[in-house]
C-alpha atoms as a PDB file:
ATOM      1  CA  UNK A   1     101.273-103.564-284.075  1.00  0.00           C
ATOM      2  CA  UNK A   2      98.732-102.030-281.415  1.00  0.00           C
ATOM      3  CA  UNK A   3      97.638 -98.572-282.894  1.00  0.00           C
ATOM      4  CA  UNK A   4      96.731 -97.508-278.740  1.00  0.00           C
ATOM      5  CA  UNK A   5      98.015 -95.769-276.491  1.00  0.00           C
ATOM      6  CA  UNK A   6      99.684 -98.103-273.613  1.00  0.00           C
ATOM      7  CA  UNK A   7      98.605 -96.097-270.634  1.00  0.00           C
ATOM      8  CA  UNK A   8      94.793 -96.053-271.907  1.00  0.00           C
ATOM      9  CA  UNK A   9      92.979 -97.394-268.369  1.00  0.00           C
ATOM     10  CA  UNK A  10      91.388-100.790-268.772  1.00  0.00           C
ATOM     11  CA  UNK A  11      88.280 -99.728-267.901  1.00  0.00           C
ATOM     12  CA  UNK A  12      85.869 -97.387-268.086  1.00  0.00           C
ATOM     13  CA  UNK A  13      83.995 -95.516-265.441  1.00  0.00           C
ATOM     14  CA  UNK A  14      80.008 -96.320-266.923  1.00  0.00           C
ATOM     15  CA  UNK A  15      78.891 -93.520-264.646  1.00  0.00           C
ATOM     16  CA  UNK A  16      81.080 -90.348-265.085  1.00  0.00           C
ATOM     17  CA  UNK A  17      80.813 -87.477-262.610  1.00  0.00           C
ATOM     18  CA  UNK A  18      79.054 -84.254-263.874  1.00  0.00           C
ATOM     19  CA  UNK A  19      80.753 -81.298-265.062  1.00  0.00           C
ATOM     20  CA  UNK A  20      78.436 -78.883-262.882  1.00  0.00           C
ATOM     21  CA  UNK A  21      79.773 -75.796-261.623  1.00  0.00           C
ATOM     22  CA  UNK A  22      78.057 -76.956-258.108  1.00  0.00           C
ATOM     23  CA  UNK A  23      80.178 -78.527-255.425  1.00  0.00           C
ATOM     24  CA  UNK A  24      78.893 -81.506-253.518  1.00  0.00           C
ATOM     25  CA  UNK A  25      78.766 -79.487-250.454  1.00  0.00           C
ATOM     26  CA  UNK A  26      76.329 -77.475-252.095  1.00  0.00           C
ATOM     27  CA  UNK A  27      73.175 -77.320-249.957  1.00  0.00           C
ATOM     28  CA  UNK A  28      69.824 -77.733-252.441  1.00  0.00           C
ATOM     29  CA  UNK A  29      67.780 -75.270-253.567  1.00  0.00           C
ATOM     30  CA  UNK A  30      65.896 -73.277-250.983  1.00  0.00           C
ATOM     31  CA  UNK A  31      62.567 -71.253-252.000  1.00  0.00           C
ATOM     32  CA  UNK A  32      62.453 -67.198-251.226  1.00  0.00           C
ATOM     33  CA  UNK A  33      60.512 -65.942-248.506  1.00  0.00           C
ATOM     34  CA  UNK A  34      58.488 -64.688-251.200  1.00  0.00           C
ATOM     35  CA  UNK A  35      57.550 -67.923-252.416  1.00  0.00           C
ATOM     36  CA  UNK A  36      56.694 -69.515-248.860  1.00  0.00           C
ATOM     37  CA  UNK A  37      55.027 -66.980-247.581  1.00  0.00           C
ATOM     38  CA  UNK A  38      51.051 -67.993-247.555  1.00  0.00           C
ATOM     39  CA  UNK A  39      48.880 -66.581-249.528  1.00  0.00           C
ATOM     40  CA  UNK A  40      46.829 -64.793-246.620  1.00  0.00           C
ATOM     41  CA  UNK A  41      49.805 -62.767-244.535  1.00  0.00           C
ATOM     42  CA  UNK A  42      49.069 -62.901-240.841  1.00  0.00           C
ATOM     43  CA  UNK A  43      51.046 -59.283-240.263  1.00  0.00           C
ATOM     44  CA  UNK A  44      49.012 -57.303-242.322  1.00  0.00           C
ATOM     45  CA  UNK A  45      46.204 -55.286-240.337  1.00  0.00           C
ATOM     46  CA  UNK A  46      42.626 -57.363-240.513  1.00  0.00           C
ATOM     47  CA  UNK A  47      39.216 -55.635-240.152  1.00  0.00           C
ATOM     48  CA  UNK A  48      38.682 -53.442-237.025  1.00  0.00           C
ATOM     49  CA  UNK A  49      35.298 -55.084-236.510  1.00  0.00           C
ATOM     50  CA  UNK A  50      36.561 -58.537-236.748  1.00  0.00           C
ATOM     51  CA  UNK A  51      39.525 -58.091-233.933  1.00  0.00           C
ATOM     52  CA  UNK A  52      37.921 -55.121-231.773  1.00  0.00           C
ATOM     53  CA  UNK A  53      37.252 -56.334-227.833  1.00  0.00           C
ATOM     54  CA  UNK A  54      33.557 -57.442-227.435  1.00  0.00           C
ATOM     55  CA  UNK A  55      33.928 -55.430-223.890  1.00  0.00           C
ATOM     56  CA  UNK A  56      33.134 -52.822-225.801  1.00  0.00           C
ATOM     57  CA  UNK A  57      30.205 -54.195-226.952  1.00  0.00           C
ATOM     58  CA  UNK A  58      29.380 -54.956-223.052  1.00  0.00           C
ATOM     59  CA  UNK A  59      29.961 -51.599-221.888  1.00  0.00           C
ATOM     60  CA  UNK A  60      27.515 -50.649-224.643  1.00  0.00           C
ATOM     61  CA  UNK A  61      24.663 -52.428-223.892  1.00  0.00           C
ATOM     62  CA  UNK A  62      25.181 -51.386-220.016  1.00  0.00           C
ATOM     63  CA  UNK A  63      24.365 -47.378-220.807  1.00  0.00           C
ATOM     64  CA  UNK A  64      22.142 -48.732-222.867  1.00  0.00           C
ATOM     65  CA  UNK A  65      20.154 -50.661-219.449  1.00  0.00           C
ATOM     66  CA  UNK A  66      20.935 -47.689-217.883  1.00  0.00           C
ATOM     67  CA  UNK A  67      19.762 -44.755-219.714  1.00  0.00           C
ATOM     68  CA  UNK A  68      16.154 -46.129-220.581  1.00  0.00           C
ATOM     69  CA  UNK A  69      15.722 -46.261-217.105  1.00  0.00           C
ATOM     70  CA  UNK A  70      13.206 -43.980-217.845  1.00  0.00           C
ATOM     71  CA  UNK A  71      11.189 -45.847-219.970  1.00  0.00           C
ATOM     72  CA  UNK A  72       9.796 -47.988-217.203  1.00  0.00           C
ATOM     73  CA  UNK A  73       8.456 -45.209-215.398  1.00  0.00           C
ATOM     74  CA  UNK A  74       6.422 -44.263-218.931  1.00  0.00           C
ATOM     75  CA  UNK A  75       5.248 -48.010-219.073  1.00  0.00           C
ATOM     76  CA  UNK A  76       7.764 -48.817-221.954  1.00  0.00           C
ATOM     77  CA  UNK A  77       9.548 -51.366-220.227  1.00  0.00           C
ATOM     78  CA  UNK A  78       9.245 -54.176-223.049  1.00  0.00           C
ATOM     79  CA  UNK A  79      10.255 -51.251-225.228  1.00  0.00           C
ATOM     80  CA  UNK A  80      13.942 -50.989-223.084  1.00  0.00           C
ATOM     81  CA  UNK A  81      14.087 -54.675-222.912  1.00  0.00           C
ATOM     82  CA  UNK A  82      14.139 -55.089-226.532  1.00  0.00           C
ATOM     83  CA  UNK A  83      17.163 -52.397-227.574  1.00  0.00           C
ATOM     84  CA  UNK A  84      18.998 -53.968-224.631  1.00  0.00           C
ATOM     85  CA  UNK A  85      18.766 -57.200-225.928  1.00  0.00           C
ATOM     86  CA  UNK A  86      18.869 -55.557-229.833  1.00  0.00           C
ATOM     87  CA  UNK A  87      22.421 -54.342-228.546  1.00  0.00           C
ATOM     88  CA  UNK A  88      23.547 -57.676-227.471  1.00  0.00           C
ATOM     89  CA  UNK A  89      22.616 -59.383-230.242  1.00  0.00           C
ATOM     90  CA  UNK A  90      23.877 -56.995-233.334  1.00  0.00           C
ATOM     91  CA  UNK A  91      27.730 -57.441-231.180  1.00  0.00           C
ATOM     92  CA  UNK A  92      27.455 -61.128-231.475  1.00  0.00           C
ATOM     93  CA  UNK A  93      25.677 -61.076-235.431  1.00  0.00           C
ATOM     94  CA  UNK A  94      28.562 -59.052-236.295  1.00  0.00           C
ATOM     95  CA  UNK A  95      31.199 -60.963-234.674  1.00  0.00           C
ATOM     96  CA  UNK A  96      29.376 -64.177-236.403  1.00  0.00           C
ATOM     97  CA  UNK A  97      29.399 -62.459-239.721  1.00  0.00           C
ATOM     98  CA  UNK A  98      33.101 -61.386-239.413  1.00  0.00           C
ATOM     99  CA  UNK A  99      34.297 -64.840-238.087  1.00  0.00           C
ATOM    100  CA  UNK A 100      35.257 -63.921-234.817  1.00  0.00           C
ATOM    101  CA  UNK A 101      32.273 -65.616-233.026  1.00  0.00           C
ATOM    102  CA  UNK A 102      31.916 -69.211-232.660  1.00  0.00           C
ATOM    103  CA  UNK A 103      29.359 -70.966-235.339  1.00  0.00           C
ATOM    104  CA  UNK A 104      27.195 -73.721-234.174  1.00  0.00           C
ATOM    105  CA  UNK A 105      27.903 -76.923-236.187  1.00  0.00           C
ATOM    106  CA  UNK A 106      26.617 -80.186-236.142  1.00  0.00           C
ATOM    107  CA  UNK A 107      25.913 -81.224-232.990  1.00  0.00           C
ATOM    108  CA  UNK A 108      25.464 -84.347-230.780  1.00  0.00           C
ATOM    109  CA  UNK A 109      22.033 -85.332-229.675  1.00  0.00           C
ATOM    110  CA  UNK A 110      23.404 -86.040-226.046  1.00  0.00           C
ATOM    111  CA  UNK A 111      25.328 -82.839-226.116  1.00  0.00           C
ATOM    112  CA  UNK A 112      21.861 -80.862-226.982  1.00  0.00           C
ATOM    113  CA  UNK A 113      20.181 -83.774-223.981  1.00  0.00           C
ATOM    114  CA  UNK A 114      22.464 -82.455-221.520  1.00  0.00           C
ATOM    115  CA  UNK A 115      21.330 -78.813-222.009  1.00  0.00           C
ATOM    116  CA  UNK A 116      17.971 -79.136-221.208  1.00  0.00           C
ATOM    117  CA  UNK A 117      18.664 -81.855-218.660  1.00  0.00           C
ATOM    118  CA  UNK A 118      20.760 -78.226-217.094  1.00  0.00           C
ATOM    119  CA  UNK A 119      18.099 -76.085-217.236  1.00  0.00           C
ATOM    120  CA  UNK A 120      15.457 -78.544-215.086  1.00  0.00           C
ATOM    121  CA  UNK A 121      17.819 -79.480-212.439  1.00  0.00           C
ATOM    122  CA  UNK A 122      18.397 -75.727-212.180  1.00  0.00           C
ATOM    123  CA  UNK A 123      14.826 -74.379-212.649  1.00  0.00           C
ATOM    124  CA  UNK A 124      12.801 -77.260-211.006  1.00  0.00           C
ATOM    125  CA  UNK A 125      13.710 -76.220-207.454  1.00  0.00           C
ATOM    126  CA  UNK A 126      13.706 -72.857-207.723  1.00  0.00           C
ATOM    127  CA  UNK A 127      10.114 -73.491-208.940  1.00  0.00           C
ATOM    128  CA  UNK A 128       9.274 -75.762-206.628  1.00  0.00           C
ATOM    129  CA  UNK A 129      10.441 -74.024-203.650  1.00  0.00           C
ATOM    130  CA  UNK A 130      10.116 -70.946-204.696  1.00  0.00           C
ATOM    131  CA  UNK A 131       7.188 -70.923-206.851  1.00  0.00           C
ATOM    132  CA  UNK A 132       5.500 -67.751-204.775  1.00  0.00           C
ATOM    133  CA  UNK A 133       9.109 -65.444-205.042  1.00  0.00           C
ATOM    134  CA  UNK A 134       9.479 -65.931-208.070  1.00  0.00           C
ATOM    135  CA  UNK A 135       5.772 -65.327-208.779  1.00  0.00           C
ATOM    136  CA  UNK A 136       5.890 -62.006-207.032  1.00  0.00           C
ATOM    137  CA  UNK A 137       9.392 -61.218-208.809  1.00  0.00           C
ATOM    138  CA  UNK A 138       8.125 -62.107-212.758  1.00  0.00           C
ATOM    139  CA  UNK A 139       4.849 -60.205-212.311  1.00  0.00           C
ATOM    140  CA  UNK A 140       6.810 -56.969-211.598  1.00  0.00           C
ATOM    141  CA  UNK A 141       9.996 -57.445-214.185  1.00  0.00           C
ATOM    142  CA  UNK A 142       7.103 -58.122-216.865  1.00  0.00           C
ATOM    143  CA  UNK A 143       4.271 -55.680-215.627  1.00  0.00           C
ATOM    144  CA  UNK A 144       1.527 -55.453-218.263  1.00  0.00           C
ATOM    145  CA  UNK A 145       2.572 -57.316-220.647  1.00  0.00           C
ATOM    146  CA  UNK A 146       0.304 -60.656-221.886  1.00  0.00           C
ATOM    147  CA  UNK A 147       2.111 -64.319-221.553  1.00  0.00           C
ATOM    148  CA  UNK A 148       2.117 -64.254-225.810  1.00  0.00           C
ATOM    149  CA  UNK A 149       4.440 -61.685-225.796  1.00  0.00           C
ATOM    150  CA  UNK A 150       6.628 -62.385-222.322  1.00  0.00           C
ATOM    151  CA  UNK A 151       6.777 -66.486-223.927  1.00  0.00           C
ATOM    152  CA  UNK A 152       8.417 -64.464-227.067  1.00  0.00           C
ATOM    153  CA  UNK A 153      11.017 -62.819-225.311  1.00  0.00           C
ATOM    154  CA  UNK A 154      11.872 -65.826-223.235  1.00  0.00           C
ATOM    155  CA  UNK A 155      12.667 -68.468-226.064  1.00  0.00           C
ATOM    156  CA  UNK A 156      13.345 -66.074-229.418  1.00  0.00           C
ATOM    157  CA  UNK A 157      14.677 -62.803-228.098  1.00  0.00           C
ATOM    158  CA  UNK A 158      16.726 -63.179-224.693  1.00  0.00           C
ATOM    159  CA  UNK A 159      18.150 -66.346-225.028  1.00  0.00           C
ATOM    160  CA  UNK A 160      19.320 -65.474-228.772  1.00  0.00           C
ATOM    161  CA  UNK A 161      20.808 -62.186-227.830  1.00  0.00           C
ATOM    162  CA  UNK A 162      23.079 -63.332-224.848  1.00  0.00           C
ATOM    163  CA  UNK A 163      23.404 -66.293-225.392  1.00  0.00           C
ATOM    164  CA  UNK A 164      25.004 -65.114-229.109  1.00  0.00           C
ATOM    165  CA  UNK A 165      27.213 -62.253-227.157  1.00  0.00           C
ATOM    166  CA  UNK A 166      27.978 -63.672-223.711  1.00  0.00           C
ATOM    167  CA  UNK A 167      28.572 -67.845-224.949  1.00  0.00           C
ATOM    168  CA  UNK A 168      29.496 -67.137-228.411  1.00  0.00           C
ATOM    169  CA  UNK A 169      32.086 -63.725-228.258  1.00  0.00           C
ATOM    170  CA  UNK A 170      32.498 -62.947-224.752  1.00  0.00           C
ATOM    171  CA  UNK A 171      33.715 -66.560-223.411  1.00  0.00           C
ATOM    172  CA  UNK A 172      36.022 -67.194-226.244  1.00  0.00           C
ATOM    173  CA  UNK A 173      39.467 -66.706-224.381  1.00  0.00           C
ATOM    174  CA  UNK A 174      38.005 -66.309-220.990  1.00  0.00           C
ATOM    175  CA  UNK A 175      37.292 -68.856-217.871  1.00  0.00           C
ATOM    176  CA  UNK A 176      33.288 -69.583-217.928  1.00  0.00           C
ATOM    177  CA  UNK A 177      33.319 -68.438-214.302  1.00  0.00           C
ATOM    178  CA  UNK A 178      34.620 -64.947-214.974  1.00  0.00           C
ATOM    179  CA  UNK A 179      31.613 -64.745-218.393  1.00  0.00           C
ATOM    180  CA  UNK A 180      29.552 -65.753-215.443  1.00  0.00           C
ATOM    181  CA  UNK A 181      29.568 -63.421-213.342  1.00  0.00           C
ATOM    182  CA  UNK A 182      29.763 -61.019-216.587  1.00  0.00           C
ATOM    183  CA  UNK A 183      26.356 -61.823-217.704  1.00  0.00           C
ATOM    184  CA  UNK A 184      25.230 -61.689-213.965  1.00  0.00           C
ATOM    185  CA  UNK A 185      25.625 -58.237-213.516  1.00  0.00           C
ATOM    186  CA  UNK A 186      24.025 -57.228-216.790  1.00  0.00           C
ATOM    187  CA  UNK A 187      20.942 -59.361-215.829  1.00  0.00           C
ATOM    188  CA  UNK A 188      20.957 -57.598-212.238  1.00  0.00           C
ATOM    189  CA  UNK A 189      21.577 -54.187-213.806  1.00  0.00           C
ATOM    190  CA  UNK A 190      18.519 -55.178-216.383  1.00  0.00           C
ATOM    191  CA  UNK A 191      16.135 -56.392-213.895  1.00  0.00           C
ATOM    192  CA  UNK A 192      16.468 -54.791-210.847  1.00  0.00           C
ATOM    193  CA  UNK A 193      15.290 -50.899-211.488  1.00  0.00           C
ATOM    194  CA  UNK A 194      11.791 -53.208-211.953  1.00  0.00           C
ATOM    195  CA  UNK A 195      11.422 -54.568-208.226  1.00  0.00           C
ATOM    196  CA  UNK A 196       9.952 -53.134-205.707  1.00  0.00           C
ATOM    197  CA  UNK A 197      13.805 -53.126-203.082  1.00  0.00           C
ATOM    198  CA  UNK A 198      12.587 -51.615-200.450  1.00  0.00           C
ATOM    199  CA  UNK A 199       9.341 -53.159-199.806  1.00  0.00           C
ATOM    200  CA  UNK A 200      10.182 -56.597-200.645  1.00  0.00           C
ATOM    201  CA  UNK A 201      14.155 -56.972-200.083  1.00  0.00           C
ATOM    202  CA  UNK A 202      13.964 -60.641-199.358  1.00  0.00           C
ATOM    203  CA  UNK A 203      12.441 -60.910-203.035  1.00  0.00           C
ATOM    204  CA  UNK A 204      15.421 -59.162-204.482  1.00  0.00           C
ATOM    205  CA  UNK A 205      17.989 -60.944-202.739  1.00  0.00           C
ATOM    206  CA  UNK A 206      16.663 -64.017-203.708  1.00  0.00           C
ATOM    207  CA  UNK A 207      16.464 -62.964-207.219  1.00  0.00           C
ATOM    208  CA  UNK A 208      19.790 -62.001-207.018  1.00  0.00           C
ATOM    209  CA  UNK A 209      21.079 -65.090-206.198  1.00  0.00           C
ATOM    210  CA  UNK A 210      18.921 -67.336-208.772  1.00  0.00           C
ATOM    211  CA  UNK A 211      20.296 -65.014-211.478  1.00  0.00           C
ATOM    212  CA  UNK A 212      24.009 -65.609-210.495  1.00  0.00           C
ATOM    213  CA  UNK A 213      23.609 -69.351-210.257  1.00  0.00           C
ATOM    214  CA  UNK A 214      21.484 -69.512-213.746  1.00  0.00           C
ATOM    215  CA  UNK A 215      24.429 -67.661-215.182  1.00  0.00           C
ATOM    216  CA  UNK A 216      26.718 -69.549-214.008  1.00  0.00           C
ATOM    217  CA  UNK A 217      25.277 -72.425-215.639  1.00  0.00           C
ATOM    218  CA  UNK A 218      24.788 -70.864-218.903  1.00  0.00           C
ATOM    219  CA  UNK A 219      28.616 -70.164-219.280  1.00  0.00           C
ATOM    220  CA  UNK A 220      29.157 -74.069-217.702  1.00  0.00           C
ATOM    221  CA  UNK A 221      27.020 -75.652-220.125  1.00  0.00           C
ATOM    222  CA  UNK A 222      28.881 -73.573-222.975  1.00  0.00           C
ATOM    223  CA  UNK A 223      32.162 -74.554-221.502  1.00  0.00           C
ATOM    224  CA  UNK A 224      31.236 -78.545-221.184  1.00  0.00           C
ATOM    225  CA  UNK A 225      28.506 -79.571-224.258  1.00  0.00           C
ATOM    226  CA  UNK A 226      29.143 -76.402-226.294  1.00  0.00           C
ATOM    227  CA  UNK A 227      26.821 -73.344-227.591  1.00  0.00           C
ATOM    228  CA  UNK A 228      23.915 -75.115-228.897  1.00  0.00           C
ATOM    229  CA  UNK A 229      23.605 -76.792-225.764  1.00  0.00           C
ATOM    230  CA  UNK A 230      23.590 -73.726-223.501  1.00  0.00           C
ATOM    231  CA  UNK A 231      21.315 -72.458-225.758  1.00  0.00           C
ATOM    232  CA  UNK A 232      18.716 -74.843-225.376  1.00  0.00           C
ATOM    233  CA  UNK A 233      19.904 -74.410-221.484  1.00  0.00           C
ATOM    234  CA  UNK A 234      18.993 -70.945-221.011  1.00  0.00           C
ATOM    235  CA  UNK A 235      15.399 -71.531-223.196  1.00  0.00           C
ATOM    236  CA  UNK A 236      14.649 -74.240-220.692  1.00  0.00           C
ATOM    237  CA  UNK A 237      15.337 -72.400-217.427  1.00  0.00           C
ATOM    238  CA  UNK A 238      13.349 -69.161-218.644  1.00  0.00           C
ATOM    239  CA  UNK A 239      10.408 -71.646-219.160  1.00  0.00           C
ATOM    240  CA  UNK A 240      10.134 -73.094-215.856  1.00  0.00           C
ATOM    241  CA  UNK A 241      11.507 -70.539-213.629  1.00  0.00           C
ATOM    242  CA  UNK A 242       9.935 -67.336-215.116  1.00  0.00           C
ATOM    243  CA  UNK A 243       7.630 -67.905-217.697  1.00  0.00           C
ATOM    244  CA  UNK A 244       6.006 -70.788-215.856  1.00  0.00           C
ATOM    245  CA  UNK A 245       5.645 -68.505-212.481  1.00  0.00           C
ATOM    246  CA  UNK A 246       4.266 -65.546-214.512  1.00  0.00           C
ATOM    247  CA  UNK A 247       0.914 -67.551-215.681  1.00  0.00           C
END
């Protein structure tokens, strides 16, 4: 006599379905916004300093140019040079420091090449054909002042100071063309007050020009091999074309 049940099914399912209170539709667990949200939130106000406009800055070392004006009459023009230039380069140490400007990292030996190859096909013409101009012109922009100290301010001071502000802050986000012509009206409106316009007008024209086309160059090379190599650009150019002329 069989002791089970006749409708006990023949088999049994090896695998049977889970009593969970979930329905197959269910759709899996999803994190909370809290838990995906990084750890640094992009919404919450950063540093004034590290997101203010380096215009600013700009506008800054422009009343600075133009209220030691004075200065040059007193025979304190390397004294004006250097807060101009002092200006310039606190904005862009600050906007290093605060990680808004751009940092220099390693760098390619043709990138670095092609910088100074920039600065002579610039500044060998203009000092070849213009030797005597720009003679005339460096002799009155550095006016008693001995070559130690003008050689100083050609490869340490001025070419760390804009090139930190006007390649490494202000041309971040803007066209190289527009920096350009930027940095060539703060080197006009740093010059100029030391020529002699009326006399020699041709002088200052052509000054004018060179210091357009230089700057130009300066925010080209930035744009195409990067900031060391406009760096070693401008250094170049301020050797041959002024510091060269001034001896």
């Amino acid at each position: 006599m069989n002791d089970y049940p006749d409708n006990q099914p023949d088999t049994l399912d090896p695998f049977p379905q889970s009593s969970s209170n979930f329905s197959d539709e269910e759709e899996p667990f999803e994190e909370s916004e809290e838990t995906e949200r990084p750890i640094t939130d992009p919404s919450r106000p950063r540093y004034r300093g590290a997101t203010s406009d380096p215009v600013f800055g700009y506008l800054l070392a422009l009343a600075l140019s133009i209220g030691l004006i004075p200065l040059i009459g007193n025979g304190n023009a390397d004294l004006r040079f250097t807060i101009c230039w002092l200006a310039l380069a606190a904005v862009g140490v600050l906007a290093w420091l605060m990680g808004n400007g751009e940092r220099i990292g390693e760098e390619i030996p043709e990138n670095l090449i092609w910088g100074v190859v920039f600065g002579l096909i610039v500044g060998a013409p203009f000092y070849a054909f213009g030797g005597a101009t720009l003679s005339s012109a460096v002799k009155q922009i550095f006016v008693g002042m001995r070559p130690g100290t003008v050689l100083a301010y050609l490869i340490f001071v001025m070419p760390l100071a804009e090139t930190l502000f006007f390649r490494g802050v202000l041309q971040q986000g803007r066209e190289f063309w527009e920096v350009g012509l930027w940095s060539s009206f703060w080197s006009i409106l740093l010059f100029f007050p030391l020529l002699n316009l009326g006399e020699y007008p041709a002088v200052a024209f052509v000054i004018a020009v060179a210091l357009v086309i230089i700057n130009m160059i300066y925010s080209y090379v930035r744009y195409r091999n990067g900031l060391a190599a406009a760096w070693l650009c401008q250094i170049t150019i301020n050797v041959v074309m002024i510091f060269l002329p001034f001896l």
